[in-house]
Protein backbone atom coordinates (compact mmCIF):
# COMPACT_ATOMS: atom_id res chain seq x y z
CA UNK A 1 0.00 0.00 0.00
CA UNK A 2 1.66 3.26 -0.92
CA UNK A 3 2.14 5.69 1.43
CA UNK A 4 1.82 8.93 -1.21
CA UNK A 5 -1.19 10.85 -2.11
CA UNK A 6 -2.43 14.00 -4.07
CA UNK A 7 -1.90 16.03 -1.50
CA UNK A 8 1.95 14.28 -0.22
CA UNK A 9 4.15 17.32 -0.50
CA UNK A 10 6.85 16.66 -3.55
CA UNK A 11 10.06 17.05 -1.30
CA UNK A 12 8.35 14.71 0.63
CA UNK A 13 8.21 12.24 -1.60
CA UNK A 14 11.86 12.64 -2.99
CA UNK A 15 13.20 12.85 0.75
CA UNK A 16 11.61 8.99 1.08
CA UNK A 17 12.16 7.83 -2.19
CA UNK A 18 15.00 9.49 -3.90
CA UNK A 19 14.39 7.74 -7.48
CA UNK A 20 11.70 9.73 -8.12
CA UNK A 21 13.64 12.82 -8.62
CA UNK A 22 14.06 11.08 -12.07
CA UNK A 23 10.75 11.35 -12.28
CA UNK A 24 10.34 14.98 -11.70
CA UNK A 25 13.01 15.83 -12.98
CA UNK A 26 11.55 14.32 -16.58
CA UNK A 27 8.32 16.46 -15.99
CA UNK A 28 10.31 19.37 -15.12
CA UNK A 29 8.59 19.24 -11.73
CA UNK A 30 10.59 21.29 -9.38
CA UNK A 31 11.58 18.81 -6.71
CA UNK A 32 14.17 21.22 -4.46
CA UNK A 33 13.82 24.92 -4.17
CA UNK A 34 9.74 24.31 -5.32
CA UNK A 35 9.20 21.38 -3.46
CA UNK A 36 7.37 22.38 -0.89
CA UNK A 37 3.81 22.26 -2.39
CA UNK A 38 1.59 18.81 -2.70
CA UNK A 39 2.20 16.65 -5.57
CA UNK A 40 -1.42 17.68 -6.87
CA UNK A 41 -0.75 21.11 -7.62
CA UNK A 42 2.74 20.59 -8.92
CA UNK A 43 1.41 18.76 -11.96
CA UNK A 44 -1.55 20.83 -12.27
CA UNK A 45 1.41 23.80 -12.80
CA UNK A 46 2.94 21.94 -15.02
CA UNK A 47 -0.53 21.05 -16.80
CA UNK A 48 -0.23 17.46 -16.62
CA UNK A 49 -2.67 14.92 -14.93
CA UNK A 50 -2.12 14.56 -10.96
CA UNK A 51 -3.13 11.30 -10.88
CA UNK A 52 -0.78 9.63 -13.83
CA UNK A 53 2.11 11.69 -12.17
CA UNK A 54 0.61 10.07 -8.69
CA UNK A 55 1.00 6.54 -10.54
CA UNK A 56 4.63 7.06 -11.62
CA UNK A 57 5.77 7.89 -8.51
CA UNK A 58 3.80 4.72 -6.63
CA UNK A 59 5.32 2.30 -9.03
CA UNK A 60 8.59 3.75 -7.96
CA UNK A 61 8.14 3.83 -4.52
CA UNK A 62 6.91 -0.13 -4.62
CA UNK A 63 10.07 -0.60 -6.82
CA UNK A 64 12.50 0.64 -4.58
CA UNK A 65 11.25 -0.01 -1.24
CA UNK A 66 14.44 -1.91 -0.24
CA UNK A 67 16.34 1.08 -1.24
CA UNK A 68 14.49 2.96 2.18
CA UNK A 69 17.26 1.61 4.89
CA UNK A 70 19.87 2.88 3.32
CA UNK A 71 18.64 6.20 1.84
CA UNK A 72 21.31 9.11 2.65
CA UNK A 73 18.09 11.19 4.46
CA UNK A 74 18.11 8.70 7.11
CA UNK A 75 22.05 9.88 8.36
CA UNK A 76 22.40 11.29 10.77
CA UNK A 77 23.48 15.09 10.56
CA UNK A 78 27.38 14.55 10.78
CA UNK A 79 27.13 11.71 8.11
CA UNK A 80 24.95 13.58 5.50
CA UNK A 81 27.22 16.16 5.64
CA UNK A 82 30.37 13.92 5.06
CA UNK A 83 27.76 12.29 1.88
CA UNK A 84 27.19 15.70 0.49
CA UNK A 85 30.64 16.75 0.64
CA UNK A 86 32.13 13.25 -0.50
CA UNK A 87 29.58 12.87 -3.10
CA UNK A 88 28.20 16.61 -4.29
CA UNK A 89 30.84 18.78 -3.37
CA UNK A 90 33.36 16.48 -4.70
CA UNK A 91 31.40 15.82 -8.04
CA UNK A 92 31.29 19.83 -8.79
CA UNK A 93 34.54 20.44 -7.88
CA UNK A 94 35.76 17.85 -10.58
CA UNK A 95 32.78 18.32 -13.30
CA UNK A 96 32.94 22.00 -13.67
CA UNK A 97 36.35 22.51 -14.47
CA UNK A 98 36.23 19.61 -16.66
CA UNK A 99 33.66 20.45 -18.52
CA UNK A 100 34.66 24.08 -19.02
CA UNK A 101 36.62 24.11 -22.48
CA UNK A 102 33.83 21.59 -24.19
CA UNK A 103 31.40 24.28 -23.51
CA UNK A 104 33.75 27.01 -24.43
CA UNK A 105 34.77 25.27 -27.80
CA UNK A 106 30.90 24.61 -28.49
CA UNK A 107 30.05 28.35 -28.39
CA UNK A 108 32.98 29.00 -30.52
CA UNK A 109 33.02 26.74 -33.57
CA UNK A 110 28.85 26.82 -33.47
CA UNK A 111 27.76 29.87 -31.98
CA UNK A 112 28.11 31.73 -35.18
CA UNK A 113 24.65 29.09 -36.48
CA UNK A 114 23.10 28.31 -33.19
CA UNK A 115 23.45 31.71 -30.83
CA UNK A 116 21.66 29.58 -28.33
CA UNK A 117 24.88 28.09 -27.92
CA UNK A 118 26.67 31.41 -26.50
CA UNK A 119 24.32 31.86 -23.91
CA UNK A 120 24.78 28.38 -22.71
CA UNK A 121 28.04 29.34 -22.33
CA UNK A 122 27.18 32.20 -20.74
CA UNK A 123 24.65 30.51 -18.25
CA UNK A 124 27.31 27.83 -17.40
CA UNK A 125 30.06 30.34 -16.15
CA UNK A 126 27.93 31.56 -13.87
CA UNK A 127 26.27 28.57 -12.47
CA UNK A 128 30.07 27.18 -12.56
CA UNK A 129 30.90 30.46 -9.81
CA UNK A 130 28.22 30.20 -8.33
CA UNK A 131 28.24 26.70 -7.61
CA UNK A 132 31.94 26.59 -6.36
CA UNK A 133 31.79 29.57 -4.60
CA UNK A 134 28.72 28.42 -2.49
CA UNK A 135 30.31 24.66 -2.11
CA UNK A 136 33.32 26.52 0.04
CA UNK A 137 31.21 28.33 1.94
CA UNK A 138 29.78 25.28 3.24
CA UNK A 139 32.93 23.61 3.75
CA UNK A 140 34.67 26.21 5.16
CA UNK A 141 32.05 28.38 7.29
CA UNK A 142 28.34 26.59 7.37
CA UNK A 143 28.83 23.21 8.05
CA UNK A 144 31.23 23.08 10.79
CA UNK A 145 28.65 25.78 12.22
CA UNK A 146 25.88 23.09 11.64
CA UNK A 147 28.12 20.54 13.42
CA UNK A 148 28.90 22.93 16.42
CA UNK A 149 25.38 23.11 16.86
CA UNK A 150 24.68 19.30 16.57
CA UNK A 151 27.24 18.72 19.13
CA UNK A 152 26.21 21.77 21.27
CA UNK A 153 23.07 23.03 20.66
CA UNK A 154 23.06 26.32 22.41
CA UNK A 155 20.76 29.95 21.30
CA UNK A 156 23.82 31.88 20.46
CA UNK A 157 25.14 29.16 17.65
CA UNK A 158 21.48 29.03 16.21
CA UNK A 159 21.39 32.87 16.34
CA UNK A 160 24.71 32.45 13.95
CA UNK A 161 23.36 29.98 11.78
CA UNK A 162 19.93 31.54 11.07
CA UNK A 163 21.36 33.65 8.34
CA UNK A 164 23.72 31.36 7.06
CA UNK A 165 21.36 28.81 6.52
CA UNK A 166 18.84 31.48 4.62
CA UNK A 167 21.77 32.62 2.15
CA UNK A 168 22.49 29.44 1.21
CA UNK A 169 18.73 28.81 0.45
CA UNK A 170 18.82 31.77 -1.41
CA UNK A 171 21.99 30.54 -3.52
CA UNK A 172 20.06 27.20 -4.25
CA UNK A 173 17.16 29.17 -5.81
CA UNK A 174 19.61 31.32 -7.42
CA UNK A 175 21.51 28.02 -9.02
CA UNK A 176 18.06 26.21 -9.61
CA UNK A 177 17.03 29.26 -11.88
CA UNK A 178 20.19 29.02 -13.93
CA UNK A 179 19.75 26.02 -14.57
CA UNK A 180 16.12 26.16 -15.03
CA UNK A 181 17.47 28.71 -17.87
CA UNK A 182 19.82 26.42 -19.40
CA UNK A 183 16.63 24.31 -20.02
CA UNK A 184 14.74 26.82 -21.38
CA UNK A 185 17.84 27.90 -23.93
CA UNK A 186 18.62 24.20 -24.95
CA UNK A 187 14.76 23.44 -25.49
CA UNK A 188 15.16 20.95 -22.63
CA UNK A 189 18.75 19.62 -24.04
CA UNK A 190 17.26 18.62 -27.96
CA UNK A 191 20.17 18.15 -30.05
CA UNK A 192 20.28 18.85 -33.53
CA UNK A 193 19.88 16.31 -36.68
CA UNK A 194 23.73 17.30 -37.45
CA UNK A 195 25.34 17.26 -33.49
CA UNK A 196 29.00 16.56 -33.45
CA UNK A 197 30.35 14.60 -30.45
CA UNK A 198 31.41 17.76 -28.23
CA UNK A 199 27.69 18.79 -28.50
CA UNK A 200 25.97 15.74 -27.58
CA UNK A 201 29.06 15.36 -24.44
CA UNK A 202 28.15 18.92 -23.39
CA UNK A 203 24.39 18.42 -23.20
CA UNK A 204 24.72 15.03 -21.88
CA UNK A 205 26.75 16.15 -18.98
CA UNK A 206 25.37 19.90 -18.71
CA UNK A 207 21.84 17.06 -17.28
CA UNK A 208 24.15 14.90 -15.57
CA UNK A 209 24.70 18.25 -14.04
CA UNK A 210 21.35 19.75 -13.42
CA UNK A 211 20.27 15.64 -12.02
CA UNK A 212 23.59 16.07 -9.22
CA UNK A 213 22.80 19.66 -8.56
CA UNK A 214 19.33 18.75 -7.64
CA UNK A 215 19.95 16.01 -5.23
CA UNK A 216 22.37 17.52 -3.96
CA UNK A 217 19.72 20.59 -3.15
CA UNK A 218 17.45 19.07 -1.49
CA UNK A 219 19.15 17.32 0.82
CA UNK A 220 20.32 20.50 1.89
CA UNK A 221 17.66 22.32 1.64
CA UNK A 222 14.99 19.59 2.56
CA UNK A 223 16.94 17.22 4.90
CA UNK A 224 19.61 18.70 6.60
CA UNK A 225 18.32 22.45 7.34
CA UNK A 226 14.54 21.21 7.80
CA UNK A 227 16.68 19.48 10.53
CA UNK A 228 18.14 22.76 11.58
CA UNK A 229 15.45 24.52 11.65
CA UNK A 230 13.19 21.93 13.66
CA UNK A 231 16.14 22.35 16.26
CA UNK A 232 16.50 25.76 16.48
């Protein structure tokens, strides 16, 4: 018997069964800065029908029920953190540099034909900043904040974390729009009849990135502050 209904919030749904991101993700249902509204009025936004999205994400959740014991919302606050950092923050800090010249050679040898193509470029440098700018600030100021507080949970360190924990929610919209953008530029990453190989690797990996960036999101945003803020 599944446990989701119309009215099961969406980050809800991807907190217990992280698979159906996929799912959202192919309906372009926003699952982490957006996810705070039931499931029946996200499709209904994105004009589809509630109850065959509903459907989807049962299956899913009947498919992967096994998967529930050792889903990364269940660590504990210390441990998600090391997961994000191990798996997220390490991901961008490889990806985006690596992927930087493809898209920069893209925009040159086709941008001349397909302007879309400079404004990717344009949209990736500054999700690229943004995204490794706000990754550092987590290492290097929020989290150890967050784990002062686990450890200790005292007024004056949630005072301190209050507006760190806003900004970064702030920088997730921020990053979620850009990418959102990229979506909208790339007609949701459609390649043309004639794509050479560096376009279809860009636009292969510019979703790989989008899918990371999104976990990686909410389980700030819906795990780990929700957490915070509960506390505090």
């Amino acid at each position: 018997m599944s446990s989701f209904t119309l009215q099961t919030l969406v980050s809800d749904i991807v907190t217990a069964v992280p698979q159906t991101a996929d799912v959202f993700r192919s309906l372009r249902i926003d699952f982490c800065c957006g996810g705070q509204v039931p499931l029946e009025e996200a499709a209904k936004q994105r004009q589809l029908d509630p109850a065959a999205v509903l459907k989807q994400v049962q299956s899913l959740e009947n498919k992967f029920a096994d998967y529930l014991e050792s889903r990364p919302s269940s660590l504990k606050e210390a441990e998600l953190i090391e997961y994000i950092q191990e798996k997220h923050h390490a991901f961008l800090r490889e990806e985006l540099p690596a992927l930087t010249p493809y898209v920069t050679k893209l925009a040159r040898v086709h941008g001349d034909r397909r302007p879309e193509l400079l404004e990717v470029q344009k949209l990736f440098s500054g999700l690229k900043q943004e995204l490794l700018d706000h990754t550092q600030d987590e290492d290097d100021q929020v989290f150890p904040l967050i784990l002062k507080f686990v450890t200790d949970p005292n007024p004056q360190t949630a005072e301190q974390l209050k507006p760190h924990v806003s900004e970064l929610e702030q920088e997730h919209a921020q990053a979620g729009q850009i990418l959102q953008e990229l979506r909208d530029v790339t007609t949701d990453y459609e390649l043309p009849a004639d794509a050479c190989g560096t376009y279809r690797l860009v636009y292969q990996r510019l979703a790989m990135l989008e899918k990371d960036t999104f976990e990686h999101i909410h389980l700030e945003n819906n795990v780990l502050f929700e957490r915070i803020r509960a506390a505090v």
